[in-house]
Protein backbone atom coordinates (compact mmCIF):
# COMPACT_ATOMS: atom_id res chain seq x y z
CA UNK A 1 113.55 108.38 101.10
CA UNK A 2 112.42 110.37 104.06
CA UNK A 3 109.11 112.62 103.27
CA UNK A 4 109.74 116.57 102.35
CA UNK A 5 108.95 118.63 105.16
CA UNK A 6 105.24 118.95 105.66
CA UNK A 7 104.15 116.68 102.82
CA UNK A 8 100.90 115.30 103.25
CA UNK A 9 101.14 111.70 104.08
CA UNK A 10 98.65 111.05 100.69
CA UNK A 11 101.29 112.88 98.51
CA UNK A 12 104.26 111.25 100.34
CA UNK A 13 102.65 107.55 99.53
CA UNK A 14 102.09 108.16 95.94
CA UNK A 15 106.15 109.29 95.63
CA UNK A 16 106.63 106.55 97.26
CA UNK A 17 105.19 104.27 95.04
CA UNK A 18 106.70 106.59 92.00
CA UNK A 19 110.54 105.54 93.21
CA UNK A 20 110.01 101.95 94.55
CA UNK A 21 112.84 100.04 93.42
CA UNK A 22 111.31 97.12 91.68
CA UNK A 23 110.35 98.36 88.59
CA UNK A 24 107.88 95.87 87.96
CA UNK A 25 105.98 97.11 90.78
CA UNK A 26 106.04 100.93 90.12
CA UNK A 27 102.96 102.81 89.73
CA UNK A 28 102.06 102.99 86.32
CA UNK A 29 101.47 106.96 84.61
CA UNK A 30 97.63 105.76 84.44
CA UNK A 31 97.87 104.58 88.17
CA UNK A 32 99.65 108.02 89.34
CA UNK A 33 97.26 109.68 86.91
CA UNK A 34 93.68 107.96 88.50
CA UNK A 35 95.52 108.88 91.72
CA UNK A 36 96.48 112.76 91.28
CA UNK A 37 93.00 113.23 90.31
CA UNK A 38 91.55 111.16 93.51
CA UNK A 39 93.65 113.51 95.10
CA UNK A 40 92.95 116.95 93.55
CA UNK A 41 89.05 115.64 94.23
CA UNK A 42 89.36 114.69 97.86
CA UNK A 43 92.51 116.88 98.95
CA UNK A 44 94.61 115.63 102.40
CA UNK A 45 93.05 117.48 105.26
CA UNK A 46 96.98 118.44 106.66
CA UNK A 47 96.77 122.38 107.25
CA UNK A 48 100.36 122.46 106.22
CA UNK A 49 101.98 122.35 102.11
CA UNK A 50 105.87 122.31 100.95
C-alpha cells in the first residue's frame, strides 16, 4: 500500500503495521493505542499533513 500523500513516515509505519497481512502479526488495539499516544507526545517533525 503506497503512503497517502504527505503522510509522515511515523503515521505511514503504524498503518502499515494496522493492514499487514498475517494476522497473527498485526498490531494489537493496545499496541496502536501505546503508539498513537507516543505519537500525539512526540509528533513527526514533517512540515507537511494529509
Amino acid at each position: 500500500m503506497p503512503a497517502p500523500e504527505n503522510t509522515p513516515e511515523s503515521i505511514y509505519k503504524l498503518m502499515l503495521r494496522c493492514w499487514d497481512a498475517k494476522s497473527l502479526t498485526r498490531i494489537t488495539f493496545k499496541e496502536m493505542c501505546t503508539a498513537l499516544t507516543h505519537l500525539i507526545d512526540n509528533p513527526p517533525k514533517e512540515e507537511h499533513w494529509s
